[in-house]
Structures are given as C-alpha cells and as structure tokens.
N, C-alpha and C. Protein backbone atom coordinates (compact mmCIF):
# COMPACT_ATOMS: atom_id res chain seq x y z
N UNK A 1 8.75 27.54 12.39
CA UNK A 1 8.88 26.82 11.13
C UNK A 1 7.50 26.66 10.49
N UNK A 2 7.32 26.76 9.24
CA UNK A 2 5.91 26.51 8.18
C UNK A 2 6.03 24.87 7.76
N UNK A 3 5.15 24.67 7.98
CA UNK A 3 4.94 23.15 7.36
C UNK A 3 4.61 23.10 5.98
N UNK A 4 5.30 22.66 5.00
CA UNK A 4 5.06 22.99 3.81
C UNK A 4 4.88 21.37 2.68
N UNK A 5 3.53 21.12 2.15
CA UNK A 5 2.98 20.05 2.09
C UNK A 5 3.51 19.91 0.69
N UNK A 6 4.35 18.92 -0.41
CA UNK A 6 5.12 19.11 -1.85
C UNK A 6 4.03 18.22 -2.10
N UNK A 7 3.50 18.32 -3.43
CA UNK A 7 2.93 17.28 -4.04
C UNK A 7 3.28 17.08 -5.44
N UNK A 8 2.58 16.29 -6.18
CA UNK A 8 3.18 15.89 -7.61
C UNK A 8 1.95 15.19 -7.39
N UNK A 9 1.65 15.27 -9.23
CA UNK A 9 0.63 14.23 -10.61
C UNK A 9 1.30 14.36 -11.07
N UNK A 10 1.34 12.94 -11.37
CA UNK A 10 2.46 12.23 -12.65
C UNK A 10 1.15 11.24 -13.59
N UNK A 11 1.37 11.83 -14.65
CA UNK A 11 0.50 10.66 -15.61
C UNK A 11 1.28 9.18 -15.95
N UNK A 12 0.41 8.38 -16.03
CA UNK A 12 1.50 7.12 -16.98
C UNK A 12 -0.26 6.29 -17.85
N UNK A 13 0.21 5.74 -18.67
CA UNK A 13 -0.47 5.08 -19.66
C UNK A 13 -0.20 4.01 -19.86
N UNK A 14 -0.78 2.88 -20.86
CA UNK A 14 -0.45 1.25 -20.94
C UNK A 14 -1.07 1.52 -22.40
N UNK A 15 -0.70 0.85 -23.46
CA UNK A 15 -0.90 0.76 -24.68
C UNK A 15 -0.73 -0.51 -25.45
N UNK A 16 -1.82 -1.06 -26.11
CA UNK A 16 -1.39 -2.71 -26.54
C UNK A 16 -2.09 -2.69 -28.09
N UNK A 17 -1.53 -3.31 -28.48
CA UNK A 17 -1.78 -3.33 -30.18
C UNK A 17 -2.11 -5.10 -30.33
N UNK A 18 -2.97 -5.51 -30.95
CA UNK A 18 -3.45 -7.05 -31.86
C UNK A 18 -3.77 -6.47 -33.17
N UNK A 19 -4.06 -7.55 -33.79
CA UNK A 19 -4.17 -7.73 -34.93
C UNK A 19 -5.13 -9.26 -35.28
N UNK A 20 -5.86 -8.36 -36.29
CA UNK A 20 -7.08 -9.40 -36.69
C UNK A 20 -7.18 -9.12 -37.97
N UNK A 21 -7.89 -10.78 -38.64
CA UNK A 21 -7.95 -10.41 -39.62
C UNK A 21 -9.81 -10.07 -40.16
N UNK A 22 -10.03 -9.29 -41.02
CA UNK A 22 -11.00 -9.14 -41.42
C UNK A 22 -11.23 -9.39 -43.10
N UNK A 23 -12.42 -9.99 -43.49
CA UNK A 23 -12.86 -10.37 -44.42
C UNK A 23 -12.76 -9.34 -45.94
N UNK A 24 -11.94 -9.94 -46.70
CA UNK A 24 -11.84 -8.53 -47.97
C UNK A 24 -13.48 -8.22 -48.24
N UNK A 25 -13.88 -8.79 -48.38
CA UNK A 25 -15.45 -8.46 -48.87
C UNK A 25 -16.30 -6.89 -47.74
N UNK A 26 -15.77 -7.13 -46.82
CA UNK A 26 -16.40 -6.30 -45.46
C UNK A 26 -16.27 -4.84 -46.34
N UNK A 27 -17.24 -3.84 -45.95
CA UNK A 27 -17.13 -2.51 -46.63
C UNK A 27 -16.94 -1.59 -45.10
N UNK A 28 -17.77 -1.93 -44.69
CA UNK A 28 -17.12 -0.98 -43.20
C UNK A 28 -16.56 -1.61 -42.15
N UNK A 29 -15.81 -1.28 -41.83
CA UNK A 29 -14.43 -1.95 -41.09
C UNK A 29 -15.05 -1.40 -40.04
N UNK A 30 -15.11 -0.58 -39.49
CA UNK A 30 -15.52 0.34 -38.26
C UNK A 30 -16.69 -0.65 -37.79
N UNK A 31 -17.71 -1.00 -38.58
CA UNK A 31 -19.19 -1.30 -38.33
C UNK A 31 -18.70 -2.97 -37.82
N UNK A 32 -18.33 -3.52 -38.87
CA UNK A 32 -17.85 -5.22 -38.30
C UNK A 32 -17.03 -5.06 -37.22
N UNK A 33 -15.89 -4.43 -37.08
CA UNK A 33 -15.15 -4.92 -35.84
C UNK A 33 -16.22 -4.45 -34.58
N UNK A 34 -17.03 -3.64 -34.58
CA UNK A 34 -18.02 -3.28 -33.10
C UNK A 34 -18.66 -4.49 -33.10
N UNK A 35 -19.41 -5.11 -34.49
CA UNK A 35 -19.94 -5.96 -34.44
C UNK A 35 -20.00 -7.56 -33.98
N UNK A 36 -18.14 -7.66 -33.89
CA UNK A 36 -17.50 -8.93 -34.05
C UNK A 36 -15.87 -8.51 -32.91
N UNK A 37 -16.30 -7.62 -32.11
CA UNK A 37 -15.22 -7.52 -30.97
C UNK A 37 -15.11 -8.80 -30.13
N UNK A 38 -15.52 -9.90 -30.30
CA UNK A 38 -15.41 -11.14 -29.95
C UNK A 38 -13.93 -11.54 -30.23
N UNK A 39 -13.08 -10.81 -31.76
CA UNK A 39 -12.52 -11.29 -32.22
C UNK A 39 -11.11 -10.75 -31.99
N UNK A 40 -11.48 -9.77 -30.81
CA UNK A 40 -9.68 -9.09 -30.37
C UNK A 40 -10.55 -8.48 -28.69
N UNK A 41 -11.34 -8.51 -28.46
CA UNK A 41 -10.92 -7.72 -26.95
C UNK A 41 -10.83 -8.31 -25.79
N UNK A 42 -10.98 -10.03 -26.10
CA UNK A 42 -10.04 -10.51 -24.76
C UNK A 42 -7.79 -10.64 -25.02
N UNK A 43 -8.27 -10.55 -26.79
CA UNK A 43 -6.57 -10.34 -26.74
C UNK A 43 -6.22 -8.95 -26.17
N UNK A 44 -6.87 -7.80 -26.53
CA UNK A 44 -6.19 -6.67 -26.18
C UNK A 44 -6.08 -6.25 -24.83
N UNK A 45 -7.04 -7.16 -24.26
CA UNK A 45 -7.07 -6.77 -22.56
C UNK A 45 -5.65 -7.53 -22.02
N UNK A 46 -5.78 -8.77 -22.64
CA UNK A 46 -3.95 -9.83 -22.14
C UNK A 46 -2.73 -9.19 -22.38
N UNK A 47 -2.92 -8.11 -23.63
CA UNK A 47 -2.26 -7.22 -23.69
C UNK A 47 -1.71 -6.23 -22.70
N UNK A 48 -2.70 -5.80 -22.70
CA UNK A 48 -2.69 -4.55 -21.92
C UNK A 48 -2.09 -4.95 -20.27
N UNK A 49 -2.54 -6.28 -19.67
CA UNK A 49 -2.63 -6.56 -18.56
C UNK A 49 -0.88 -7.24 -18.44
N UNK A 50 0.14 -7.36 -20.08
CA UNK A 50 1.13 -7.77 -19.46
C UNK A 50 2.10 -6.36 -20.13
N UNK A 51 1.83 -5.67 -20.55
CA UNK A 51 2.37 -4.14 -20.96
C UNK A 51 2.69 -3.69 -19.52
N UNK A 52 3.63 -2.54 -19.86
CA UNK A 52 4.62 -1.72 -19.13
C UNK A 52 3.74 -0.35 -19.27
N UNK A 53 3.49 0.17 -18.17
CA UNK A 53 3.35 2.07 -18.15
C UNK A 53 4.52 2.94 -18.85
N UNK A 54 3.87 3.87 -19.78
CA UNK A 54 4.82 4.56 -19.91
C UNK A 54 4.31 6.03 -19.31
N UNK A 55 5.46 6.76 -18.85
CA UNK A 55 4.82 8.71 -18.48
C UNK A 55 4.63 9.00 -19.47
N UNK A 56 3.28 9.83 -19.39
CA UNK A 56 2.79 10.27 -20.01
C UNK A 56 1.34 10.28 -20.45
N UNK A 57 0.68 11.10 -21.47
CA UNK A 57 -0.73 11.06 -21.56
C UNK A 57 -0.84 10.21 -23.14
N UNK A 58 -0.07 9.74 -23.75
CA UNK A 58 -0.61 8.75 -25.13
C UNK A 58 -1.00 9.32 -25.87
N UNK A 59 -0.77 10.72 -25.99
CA UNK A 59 -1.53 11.20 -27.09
C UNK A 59 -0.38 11.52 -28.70
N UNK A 60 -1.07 11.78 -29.80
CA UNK A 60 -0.07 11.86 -30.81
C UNK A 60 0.63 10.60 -30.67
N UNK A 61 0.34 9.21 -30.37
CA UNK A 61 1.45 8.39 -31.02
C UNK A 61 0.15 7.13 -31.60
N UNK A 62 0.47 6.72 -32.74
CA UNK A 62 -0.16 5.67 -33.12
C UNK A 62 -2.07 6.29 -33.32
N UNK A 63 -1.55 7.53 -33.44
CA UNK A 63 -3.14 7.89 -34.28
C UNK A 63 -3.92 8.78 -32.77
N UNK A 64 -3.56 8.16 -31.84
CA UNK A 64 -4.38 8.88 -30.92
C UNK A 64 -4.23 9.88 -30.05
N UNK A 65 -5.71 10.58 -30.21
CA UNK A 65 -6.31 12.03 -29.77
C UNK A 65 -6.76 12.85 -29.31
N UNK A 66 -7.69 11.88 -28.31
CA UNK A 66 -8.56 12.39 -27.68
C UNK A 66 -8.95 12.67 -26.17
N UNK A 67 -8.18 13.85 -26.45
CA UNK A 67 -7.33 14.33 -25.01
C UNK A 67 -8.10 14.11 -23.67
N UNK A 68 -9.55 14.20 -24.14
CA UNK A 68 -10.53 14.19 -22.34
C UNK A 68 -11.09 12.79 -22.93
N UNK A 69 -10.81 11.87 -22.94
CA UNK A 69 -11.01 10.68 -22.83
C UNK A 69 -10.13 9.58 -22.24
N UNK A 70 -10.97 9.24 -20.86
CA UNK A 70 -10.20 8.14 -20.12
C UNK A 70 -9.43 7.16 -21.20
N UNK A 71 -10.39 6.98 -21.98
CA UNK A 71 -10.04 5.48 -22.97
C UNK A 71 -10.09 5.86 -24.53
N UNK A 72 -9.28 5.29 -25.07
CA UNK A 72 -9.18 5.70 -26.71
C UNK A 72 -8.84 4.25 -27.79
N UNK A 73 -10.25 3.95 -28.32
CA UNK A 73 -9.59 2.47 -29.30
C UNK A 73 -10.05 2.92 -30.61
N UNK A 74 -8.77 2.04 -31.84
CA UNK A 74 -8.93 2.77 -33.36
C UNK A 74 -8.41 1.67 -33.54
N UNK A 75 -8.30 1.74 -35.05
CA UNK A 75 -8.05 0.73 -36.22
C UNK A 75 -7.30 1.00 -37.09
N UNK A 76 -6.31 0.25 -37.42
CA UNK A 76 -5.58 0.88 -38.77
C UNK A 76 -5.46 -0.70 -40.00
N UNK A 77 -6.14 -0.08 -41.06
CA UNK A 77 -5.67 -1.46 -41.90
C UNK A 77 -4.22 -1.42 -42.66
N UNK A 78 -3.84 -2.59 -42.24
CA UNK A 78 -2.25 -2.63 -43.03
C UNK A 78 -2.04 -2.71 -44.30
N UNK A 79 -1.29 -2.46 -44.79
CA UNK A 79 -0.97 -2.55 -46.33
C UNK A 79 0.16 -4.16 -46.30
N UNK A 80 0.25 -3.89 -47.71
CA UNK A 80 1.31 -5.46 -47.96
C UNK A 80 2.41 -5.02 -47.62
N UNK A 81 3.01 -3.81 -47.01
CA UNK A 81 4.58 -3.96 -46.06
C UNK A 81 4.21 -3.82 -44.51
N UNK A 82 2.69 -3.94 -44.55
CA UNK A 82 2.66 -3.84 -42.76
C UNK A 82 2.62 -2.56 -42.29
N UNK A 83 2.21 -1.71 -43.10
CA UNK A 83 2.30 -0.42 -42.69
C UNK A 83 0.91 0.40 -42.36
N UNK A 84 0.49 1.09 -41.31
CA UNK A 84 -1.10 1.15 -41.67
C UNK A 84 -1.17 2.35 -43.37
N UNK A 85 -2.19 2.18 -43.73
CA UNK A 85 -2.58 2.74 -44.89
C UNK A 85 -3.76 2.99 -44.66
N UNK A 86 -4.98 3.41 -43.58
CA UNK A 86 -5.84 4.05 -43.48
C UNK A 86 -6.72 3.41 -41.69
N UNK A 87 -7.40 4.30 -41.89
CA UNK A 87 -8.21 3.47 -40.34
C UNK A 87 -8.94 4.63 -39.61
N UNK A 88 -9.22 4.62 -38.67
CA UNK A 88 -10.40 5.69 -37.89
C UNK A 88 -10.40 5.02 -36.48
N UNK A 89 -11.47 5.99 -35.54
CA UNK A 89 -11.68 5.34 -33.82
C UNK A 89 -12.84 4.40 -34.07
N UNK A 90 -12.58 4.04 -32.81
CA UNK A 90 -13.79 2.57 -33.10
C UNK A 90 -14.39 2.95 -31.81
C-alpha cells in the first residue's frame, strides 16, 4: 500500500465597515483620515474582532484590490442616499 498525504488551502477573510464623519471644509480626505485615525481604528478593529470569516480572498467587493496585500483599507464618501459617490485606499 502507498501512503498518500491529501492536503487543502482554504482562504477565508473578515471585513468590517464604520463610518465617520469628516469636516465639509477638509480638501483631502485621504490626508485627514491618516491624520485623525484616532477617529475609526479602534471602531474598525471591534469590528472586525466581532465579524464572521467569509471563503475567500475579498477581492472585487466594496472597492478592493490588492491582490498581494495581507491588508487592504479605503474610503468611500457617501452621498445623500448613502451611497458611496467617490473615495480611494488609505
């Protein structure tokens, strides 16, 4: 008889979304929130820490892309139905 060893990689991911508000006056959104991450990254970690895994690698949903990166954080500003209407990685 051959001893024959089966293996498997299975990906899974955790994904958490907050929301903050930022100042209309601010011109770069990107530049203040690095500046003022005081103001969401102990929420997004409480997040993250009571979120569910899903299979899979996270990519293509909710903007994100960046396939050889352990970690991926972005921004989207909402419009008046709550919808994003623009944003970038942070």
């Amino acid at each position: 008889m051959l001893k024959v060893r089966i293996s498997k990689r299975q990906i899974y991911y955790n994904f958490a979304v907050v929301e903050v508000y930022v100042p209309n006056t601010v011109k770069n959104i990107d530049q203040y929130l690095w500046e003022n991450e005081h103001l969401y990254i102990d929420k997004i970690e409480d997040e993250l820490s009571q979120g569910h895994y899903e299979q899979g690698f996270g990519l293509d949903q909710h903007g994100m892309c960046e396939e050889k990166e352990e970690e991926e954080w972005r921004y989207d500003v909402l419009n008046e139905n709550n919808e994003p209407s623009y944003g970038g990685h942070l």
